[in-house]
C-alpha atoms as a PDB file:
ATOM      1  CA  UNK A   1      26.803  42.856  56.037  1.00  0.00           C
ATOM      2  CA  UNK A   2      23.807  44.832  54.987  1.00  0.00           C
ATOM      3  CA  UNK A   3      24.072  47.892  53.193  1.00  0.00           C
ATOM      4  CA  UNK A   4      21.615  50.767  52.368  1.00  0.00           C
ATOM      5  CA  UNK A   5      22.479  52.753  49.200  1.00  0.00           C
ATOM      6  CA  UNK A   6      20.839  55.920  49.166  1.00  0.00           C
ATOM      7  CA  UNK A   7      20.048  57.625  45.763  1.00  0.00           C
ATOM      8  CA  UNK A   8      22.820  55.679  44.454  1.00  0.00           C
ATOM      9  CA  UNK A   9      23.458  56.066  40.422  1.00  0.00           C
ATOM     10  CA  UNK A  10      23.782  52.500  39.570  1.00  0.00           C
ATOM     11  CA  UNK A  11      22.685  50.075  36.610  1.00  0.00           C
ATOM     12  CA  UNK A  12      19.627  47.297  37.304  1.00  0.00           C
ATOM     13  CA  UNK A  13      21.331  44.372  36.600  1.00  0.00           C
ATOM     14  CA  UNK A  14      23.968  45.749  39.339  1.00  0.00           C
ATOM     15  CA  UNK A  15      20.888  46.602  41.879  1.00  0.00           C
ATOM     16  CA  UNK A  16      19.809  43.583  41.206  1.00  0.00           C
ATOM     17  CA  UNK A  17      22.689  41.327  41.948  1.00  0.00           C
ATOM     18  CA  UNK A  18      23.071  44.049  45.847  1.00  0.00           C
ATOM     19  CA  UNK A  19      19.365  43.324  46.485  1.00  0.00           C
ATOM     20  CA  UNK A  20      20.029  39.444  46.133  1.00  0.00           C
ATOM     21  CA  UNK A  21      22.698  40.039  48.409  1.00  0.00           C
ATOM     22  CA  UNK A  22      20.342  41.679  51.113  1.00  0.00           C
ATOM     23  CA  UNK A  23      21.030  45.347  50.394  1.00  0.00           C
ATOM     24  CA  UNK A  24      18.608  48.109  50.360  1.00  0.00           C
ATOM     25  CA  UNK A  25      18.076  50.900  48.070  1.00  0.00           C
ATOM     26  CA  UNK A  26      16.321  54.318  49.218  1.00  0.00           C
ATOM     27  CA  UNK A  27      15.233  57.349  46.520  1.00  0.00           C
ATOM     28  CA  UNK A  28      14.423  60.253  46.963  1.00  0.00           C
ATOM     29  CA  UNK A  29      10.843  61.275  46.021  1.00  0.00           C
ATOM     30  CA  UNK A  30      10.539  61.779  41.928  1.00  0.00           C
ATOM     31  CA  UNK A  31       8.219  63.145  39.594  1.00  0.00           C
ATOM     32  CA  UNK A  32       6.491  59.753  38.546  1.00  0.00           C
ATOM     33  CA  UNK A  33       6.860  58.262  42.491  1.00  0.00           C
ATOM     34  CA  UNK A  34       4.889  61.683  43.396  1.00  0.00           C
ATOM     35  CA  UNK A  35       2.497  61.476  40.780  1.00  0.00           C
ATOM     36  CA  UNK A  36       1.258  57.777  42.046  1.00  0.00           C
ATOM     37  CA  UNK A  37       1.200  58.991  45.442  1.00  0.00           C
ATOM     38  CA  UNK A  38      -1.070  61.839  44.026  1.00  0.00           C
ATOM     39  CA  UNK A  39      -3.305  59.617  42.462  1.00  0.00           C
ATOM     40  CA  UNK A  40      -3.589  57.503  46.314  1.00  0.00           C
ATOM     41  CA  UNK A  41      -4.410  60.864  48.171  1.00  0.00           C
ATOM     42  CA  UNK A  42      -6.921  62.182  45.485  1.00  0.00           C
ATOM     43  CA  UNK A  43      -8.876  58.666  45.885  1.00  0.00           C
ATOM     44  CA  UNK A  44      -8.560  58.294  49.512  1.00  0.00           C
ATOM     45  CA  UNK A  45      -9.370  62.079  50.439  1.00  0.00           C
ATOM     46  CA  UNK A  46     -12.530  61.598  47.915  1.00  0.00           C
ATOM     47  CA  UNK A  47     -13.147  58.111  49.816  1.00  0.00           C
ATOM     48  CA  UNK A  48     -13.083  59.595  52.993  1.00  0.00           C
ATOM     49  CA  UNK A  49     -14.690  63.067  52.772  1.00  0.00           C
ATOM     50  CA  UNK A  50     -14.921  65.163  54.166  1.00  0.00           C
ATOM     51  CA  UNK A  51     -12.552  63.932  57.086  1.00  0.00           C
ATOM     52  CA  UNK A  52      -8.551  63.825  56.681  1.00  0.00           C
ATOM     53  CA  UNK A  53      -7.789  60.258  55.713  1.00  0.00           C
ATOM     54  CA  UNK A  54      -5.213  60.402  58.176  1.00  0.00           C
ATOM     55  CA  UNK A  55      -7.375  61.371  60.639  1.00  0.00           C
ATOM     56  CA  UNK A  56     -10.611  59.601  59.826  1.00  0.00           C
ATOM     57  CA  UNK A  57     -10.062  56.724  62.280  1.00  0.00           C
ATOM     58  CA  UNK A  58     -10.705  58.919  64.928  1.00  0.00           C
ATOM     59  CA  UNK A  59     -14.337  60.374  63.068  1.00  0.00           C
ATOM     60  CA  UNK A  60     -16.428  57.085  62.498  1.00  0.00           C
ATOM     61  CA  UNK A  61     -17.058  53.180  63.684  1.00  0.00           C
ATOM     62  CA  UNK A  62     -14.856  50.985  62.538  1.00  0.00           C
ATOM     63  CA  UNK A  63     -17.198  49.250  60.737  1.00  0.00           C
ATOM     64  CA  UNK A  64     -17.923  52.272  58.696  1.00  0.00           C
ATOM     65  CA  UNK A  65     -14.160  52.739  58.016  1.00  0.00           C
ATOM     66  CA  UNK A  66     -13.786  48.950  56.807  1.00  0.00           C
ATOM     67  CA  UNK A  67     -16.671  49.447  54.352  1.00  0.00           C
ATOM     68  CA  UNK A  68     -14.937  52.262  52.809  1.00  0.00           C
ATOM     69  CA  UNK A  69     -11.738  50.574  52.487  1.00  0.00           C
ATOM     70  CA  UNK A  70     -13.862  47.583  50.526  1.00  0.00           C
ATOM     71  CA  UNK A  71     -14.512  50.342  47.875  1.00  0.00           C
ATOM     72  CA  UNK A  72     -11.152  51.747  47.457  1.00  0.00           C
ATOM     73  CA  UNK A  73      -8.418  49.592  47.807  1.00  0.00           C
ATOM     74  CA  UNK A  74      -9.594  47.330  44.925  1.00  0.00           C
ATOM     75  CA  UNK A  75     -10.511  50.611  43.035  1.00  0.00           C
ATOM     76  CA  UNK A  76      -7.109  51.806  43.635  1.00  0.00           C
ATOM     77  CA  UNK A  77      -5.634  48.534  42.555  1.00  0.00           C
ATOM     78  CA  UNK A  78      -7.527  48.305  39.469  1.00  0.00           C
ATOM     79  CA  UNK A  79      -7.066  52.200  38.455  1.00  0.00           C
ATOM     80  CA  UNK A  80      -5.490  52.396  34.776  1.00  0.00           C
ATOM     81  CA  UNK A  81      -3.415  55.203  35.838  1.00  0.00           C
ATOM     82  CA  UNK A  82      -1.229  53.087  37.628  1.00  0.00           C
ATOM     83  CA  UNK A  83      -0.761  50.608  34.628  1.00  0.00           C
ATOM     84  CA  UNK A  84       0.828  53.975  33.431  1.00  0.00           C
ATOM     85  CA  UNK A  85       2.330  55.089  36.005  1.00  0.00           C
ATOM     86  CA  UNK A  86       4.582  52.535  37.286  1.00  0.00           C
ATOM     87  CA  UNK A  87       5.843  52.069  34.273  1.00  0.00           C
ATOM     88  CA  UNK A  88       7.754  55.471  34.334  1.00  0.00           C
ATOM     89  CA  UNK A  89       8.375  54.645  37.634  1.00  0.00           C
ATOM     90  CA  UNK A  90      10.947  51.557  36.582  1.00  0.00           C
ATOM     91  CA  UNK A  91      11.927  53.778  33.310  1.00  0.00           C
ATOM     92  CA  UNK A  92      12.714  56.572  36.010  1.00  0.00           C
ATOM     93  CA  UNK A  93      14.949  53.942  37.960  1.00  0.00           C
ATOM     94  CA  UNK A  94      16.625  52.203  34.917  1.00  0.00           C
ATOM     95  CA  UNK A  95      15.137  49.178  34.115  1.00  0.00           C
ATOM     96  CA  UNK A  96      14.289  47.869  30.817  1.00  0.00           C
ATOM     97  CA  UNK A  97      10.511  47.832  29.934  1.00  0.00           C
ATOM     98  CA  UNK A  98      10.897  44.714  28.064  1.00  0.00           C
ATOM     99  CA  UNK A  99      12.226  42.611  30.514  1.00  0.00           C
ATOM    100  CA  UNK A 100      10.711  43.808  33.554  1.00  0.00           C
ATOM    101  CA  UNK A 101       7.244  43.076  34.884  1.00  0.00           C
ATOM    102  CA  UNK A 102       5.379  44.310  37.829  1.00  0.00           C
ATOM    103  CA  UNK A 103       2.505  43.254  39.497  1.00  0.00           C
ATOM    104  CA  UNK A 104      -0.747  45.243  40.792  1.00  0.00           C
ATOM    105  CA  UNK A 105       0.172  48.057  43.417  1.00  0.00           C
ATOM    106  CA  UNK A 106      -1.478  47.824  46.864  1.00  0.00           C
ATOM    107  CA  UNK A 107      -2.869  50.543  48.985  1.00  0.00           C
ATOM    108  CA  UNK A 108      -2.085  49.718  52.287  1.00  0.00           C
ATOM    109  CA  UNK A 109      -3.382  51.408  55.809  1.00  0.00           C
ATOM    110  CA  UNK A 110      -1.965  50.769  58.883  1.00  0.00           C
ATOM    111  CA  UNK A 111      -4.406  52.520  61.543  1.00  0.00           C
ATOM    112  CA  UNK A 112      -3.241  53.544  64.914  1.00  0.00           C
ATOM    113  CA  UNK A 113      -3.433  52.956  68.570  1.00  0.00           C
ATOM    114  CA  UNK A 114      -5.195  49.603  67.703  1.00  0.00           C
ATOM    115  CA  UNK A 115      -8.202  50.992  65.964  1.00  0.00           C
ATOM    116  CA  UNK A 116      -8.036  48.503  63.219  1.00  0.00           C
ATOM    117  CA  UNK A 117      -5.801  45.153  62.819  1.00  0.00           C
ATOM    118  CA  UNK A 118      -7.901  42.723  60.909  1.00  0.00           C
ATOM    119  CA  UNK A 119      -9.143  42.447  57.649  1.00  0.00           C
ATOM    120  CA  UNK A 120      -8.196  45.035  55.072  1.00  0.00           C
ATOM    121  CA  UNK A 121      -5.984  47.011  58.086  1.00  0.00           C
ATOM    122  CA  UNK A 122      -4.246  43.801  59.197  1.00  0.00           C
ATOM    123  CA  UNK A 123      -0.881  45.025  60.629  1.00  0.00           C
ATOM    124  CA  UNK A 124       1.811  42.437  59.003  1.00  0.00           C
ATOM    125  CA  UNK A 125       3.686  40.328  61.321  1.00  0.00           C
ATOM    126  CA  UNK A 126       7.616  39.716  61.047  1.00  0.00           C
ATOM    127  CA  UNK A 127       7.712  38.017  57.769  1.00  0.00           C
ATOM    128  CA  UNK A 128       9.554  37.528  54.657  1.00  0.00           C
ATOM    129  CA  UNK A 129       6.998  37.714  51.341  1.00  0.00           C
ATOM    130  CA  UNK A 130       8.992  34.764  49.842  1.00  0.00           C
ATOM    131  CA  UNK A 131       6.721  32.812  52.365  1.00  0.00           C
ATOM    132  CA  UNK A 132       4.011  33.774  50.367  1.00  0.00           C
ATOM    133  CA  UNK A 133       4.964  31.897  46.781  1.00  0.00           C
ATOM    134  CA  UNK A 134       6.932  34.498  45.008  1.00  0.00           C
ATOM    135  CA  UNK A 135       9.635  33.606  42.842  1.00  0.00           C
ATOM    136  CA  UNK A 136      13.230  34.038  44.717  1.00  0.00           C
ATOM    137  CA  UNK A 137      13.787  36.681  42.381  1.00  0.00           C
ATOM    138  CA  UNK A 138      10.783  38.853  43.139  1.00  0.00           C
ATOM    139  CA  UNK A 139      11.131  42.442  44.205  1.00  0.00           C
ATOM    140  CA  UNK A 140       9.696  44.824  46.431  1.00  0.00           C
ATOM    141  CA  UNK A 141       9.018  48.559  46.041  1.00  0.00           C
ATOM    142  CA  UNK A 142       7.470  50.245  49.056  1.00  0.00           C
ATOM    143  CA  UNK A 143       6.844  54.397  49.040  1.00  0.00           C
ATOM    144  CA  UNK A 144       4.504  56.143  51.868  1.00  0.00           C
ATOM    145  CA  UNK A 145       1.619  58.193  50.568  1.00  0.00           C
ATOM    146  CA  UNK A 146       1.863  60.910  53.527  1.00  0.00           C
ATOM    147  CA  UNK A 147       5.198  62.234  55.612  1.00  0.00           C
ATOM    148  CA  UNK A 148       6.292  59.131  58.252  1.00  0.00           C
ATOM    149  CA  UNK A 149       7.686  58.764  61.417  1.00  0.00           C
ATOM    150  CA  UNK A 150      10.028  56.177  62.868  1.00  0.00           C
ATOM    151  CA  UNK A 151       6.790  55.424  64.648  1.00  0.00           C
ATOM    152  CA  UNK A 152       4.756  54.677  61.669  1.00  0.00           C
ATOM    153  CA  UNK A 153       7.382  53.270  59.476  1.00  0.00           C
ATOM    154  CA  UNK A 154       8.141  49.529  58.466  1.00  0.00           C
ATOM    155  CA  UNK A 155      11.079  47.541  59.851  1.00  0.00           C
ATOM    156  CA  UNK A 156      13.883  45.369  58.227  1.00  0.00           C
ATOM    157  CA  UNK A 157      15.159  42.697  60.648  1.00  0.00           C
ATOM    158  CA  UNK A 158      18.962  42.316  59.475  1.00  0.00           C
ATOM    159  CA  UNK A 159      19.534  39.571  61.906  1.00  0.00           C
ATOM    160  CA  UNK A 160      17.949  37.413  59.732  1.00  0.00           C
ATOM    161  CA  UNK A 161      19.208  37.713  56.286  1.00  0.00           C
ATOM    162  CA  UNK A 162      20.936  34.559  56.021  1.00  0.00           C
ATOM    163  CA  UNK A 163      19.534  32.677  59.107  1.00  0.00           C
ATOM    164  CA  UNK A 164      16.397  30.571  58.189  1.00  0.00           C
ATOM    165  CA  UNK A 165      13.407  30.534  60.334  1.00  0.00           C
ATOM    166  CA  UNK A 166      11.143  28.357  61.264  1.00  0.00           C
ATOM    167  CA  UNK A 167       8.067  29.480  59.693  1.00  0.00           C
ATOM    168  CA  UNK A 168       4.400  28.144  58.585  1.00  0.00           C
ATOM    169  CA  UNK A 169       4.897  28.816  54.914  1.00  0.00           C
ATOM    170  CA  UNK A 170       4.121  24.947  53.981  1.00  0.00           C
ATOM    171  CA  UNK A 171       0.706  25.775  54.977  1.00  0.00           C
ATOM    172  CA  UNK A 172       0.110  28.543  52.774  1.00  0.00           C
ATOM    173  CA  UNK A 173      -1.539  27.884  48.893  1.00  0.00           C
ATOM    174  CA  UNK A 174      -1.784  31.085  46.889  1.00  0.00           C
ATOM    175  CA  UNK A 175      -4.529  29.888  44.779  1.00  0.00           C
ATOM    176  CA  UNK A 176      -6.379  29.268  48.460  1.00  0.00           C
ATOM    177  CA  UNK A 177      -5.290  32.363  49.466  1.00  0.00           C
ATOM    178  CA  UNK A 178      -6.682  33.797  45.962  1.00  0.00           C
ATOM    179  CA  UNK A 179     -10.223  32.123  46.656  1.00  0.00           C
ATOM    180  CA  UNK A 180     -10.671  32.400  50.028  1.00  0.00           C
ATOM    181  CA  UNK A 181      -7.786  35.060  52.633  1.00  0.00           C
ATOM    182  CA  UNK A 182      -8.312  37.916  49.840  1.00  0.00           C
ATOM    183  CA  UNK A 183     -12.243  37.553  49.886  1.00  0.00           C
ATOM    184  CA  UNK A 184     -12.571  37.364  53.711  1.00  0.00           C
ATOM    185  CA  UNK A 185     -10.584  40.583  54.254  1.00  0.00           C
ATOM    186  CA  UNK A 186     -13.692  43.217  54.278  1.00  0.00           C
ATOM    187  CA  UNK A 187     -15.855  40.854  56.959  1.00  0.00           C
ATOM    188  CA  UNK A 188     -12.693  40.657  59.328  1.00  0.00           C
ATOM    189  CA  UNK A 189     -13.059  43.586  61.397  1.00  0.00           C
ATOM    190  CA  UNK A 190     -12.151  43.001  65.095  1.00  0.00           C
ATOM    191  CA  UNK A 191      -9.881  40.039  64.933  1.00  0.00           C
ATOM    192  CA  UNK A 192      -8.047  38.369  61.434  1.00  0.00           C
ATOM    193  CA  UNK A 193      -8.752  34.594  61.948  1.00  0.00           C
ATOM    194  CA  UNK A 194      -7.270  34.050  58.278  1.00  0.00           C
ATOM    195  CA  UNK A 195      -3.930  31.590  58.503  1.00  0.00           C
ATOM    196  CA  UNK A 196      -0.914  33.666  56.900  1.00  0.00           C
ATOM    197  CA  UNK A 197       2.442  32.713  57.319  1.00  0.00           C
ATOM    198  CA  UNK A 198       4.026  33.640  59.960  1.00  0.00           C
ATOM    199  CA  UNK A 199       7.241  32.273  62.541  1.00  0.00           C
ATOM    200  CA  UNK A 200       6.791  29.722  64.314  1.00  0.00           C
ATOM    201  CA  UNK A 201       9.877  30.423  66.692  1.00  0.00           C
ATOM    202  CA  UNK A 202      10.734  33.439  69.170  1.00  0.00           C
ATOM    203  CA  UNK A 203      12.426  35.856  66.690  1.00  0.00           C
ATOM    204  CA  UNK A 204      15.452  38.277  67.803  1.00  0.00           C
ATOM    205  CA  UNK A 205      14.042  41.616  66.171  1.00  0.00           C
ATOM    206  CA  UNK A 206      16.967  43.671  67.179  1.00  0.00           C
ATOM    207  CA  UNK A 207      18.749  44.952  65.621  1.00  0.00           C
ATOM    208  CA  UNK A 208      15.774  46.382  63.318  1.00  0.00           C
ATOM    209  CA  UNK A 209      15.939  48.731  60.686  1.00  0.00           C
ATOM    210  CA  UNK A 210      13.581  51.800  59.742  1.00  0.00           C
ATOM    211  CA  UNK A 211      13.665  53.661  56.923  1.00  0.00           C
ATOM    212  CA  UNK A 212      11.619  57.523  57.209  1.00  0.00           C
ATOM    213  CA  UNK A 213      11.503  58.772  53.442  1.00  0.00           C
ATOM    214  CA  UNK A 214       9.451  61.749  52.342  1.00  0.00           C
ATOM    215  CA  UNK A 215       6.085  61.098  50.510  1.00  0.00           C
ATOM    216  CA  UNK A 216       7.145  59.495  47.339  1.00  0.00           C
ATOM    217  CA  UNK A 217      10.536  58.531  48.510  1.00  0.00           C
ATOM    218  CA  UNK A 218      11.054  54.669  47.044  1.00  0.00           C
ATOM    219  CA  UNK A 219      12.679  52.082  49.600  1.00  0.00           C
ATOM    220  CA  UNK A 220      13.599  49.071  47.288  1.00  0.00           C
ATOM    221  CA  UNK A 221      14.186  45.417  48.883  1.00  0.00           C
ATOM    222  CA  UNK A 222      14.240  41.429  48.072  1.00  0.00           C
ATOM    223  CA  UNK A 223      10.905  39.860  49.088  1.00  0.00           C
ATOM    224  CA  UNK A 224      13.427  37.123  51.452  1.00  0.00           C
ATOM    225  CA  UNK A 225      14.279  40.251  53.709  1.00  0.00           C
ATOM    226  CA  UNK A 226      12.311  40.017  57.065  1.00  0.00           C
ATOM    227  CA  UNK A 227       9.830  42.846  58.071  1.00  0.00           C
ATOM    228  CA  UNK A 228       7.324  43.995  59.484  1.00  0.00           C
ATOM    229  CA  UNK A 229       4.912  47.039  60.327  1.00  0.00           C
ATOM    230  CA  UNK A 230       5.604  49.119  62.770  1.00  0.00           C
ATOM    231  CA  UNK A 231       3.215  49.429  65.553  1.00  0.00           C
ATOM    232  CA  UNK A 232       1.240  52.767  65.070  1.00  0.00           C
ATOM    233  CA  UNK A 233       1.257  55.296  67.930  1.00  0.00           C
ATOM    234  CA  UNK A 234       1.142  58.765  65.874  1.00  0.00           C
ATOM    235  CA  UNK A 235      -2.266  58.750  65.958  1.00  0.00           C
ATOM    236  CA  UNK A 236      -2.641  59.044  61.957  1.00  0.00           C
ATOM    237  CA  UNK A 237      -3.156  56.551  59.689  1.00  0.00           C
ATOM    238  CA  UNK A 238      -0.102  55.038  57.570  1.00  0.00           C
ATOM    239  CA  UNK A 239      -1.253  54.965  54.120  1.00  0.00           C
ATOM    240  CA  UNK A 240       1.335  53.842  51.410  1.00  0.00           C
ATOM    241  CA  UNK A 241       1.632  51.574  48.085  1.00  0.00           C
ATOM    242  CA  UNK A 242       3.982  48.740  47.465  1.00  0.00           C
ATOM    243  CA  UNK A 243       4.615  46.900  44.165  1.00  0.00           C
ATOM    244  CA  UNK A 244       6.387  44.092  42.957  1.00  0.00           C
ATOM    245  CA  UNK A 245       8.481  43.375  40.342  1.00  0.00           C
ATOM    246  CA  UNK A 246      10.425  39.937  38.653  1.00  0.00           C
ATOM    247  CA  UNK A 247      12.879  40.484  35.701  1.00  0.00           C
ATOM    248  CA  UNK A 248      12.901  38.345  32.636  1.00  0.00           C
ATOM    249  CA  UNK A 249      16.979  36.941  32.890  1.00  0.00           C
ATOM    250  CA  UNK A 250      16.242  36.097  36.819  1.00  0.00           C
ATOM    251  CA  UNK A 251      13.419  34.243  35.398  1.00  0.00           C
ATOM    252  CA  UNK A 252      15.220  32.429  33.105  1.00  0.00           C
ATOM    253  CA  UNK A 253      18.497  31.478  34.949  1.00  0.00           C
ATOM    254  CA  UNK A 254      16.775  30.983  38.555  1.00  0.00           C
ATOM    255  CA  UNK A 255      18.466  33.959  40.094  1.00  0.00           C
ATOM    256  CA  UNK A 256      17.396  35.592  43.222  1.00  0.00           C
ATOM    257  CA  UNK A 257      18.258  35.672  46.683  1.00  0.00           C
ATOM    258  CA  UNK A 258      18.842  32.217  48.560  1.00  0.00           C
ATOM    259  CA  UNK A 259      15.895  30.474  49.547  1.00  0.00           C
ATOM    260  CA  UNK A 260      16.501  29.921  53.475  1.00  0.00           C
ATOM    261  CA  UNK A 261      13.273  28.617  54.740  1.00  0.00           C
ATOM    262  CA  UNK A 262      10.387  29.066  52.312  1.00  0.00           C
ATOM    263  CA  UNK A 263       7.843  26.074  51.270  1.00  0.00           C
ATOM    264  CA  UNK A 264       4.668  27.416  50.191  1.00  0.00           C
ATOM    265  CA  UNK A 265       2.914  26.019  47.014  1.00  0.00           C
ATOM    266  CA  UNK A 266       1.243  27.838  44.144  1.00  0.00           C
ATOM    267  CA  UNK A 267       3.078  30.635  42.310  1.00  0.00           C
ATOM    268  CA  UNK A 268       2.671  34.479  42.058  1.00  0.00           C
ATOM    269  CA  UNK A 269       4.460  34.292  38.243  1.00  0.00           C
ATOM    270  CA  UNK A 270       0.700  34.830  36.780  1.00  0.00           C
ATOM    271  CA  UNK A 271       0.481  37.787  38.626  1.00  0.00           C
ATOM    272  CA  UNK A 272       3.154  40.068  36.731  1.00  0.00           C
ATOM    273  CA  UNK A 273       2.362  42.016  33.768  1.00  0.00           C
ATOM    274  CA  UNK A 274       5.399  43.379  31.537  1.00  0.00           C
ATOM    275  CA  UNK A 275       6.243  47.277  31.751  1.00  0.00           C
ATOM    276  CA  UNK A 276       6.488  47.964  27.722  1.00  0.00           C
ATOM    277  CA  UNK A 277       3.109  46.242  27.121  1.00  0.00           C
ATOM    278  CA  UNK A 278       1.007  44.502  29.902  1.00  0.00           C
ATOM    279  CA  UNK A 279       2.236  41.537  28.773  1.00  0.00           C
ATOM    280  CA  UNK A 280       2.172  38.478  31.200  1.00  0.00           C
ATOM    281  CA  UNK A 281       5.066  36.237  31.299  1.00  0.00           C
ATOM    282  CA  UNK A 282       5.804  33.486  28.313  1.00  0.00           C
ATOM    283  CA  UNK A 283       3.621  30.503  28.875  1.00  0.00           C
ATOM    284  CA  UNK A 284       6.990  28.845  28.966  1.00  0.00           C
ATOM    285  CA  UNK A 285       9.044  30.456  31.626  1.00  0.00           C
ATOM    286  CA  UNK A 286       5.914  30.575  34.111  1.00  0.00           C
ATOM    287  CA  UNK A 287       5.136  26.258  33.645  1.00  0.00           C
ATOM    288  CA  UNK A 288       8.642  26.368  34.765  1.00  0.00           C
ATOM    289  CA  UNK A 289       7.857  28.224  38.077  1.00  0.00           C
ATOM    290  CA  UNK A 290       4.388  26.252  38.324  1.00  0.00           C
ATOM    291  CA  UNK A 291       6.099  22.990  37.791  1.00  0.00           C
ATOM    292  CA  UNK A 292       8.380  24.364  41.008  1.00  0.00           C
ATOM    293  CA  UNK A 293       5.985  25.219  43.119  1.00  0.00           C
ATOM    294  CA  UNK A 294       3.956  22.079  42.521  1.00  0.00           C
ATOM    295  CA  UNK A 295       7.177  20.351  44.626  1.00  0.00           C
ATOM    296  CA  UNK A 296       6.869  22.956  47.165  1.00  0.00           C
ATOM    297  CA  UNK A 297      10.550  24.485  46.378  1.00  0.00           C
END
């Protein structure tokens, strides 16, 4: 049975071991979760000016709106406040600098009513982002930039926790996806012709689950839990950040969460840079994941 644990006092290693399991943690909004979100709303209220950035879908051509998106999600991404920020972030949550690494944080924008679900606005599909070549171990930390609604919110789909899927995931290469998906993003703007992974079966989405937190509030998950986004009918855009994170031990011993149904190729392990100094993994310990993912397991 999944479980969510709300603002629960409880050691990594412990979190951990419940997330492998399938359970969810949810936190309350802190000072370093609020002072990322800060950063996302100074940048995209300065990108946008001098509309709302919720509200700037309904103010200019799409086209427009995709070219200012270009700019600022990879500026966002490659801001060196948030190599200091998320940092505190883990501290705040209690996990050890030295063994933990995180990758880049994305700014994400899901538009409403249909205005924009290509390219750099692409609405994800049910999926699990172990279908994308992450280490079992890998994960997720998701926080919304500006108050949510159920409506604008992402789902978990419990039902499929420990039931494998049949998916498209052999198809996808992240060093392809590096080269080529990523680049293609800012020209996609009425349709995304780019081949993700994705089910390849009718999927039972109910019973889903949606978690509203206020701006800064963390929701914590395993990259093999199945989700989505939430189709958008507030009229306001969804903007929010997610990060990713891998911890040393799970590296070394192979722990995570069971892999059901996931055969992509290429690795994420290069992606990850250490909390206490920007570190990227041992040479060592990411050959090992390399050497999996060669064998597509």
């Amino acid at each position: 049975m999944n479980s969510v644990y709300y603002n629960t006092d409880i050691n990594d290693d412990l979190r951990r071991e419940r997330l492998f399991e399938g359970q969810l943690f949810v936190g309350a909004a802190r000072e370093s979760t609020s002072a990322l979100c800060a950063l996302a709303r100074d940048m995209c209220e300065e990108a946008f000016a001098p509309y709302d950035p919720q509200e700037a879908q309904h103010h200019m051509p799409v086209e427009d709106y995709v070219a200012i998106l270009a700019e600022l999600k990879p500026k966002f991404i490659h801001h060196p406040r948030c190599k200091e920020i998320i940092p505190g972030i883990l501290a705040d949550c209690g996990c050890d600098l030295e063994k933990t690494y995180f990758d880049a944080p994305r700014l994400r924008t899901v538009t409403s009513d249909g205005y924009l679900t290509a390219g750099l606005g692409y609405p994800f599909k049910p999926h699990r982002d172990t279908w994308y070549s992450p280490p079992m171990c890998q994960i997720n930390w998701w926080l919304p930039v500006h108050p949510i609604e159920s409506e604008n919110a992402m789902a978990f789909h419990m039902h499929y926790w420990d039931r494998p899927i049949e998916n498209s995931s052999h198809e996808f290469n992240y060093q392809e996806w590096n080269l080529t998906g990523r680049k293609q993003a800012p020209k996609l703007v009425k349709q995304d012709t780019r081949r993700q992974s994705e089910a390849t079966e009718p999927l039972q989405l109910d019973p889903e689950l949606r978690i509203v937190t206020e701006p800064g509030g963390l929701t914590i998950f395993s990259a093999a839990h199945l989700h989505s986004t939430v189709p958008n009918t507030t009229e306001r855009t969804r903007i929010s950040i997610d990060f990713r994170t891998v911890h040393m031990d799970d590296l070394v011993e192979n722990r995570g969460a069971p892999n059901l149904d996931s055969n992509c190729t290429e690795t994420t392990i290069g992606d990850y840079l250490r909390g206490s100094d920007l570190s990227h993994v041992p040479e060592e310990i990411a050959e090992m994941y390399e050497n999996i993912a060669a064998v597509g397991g």
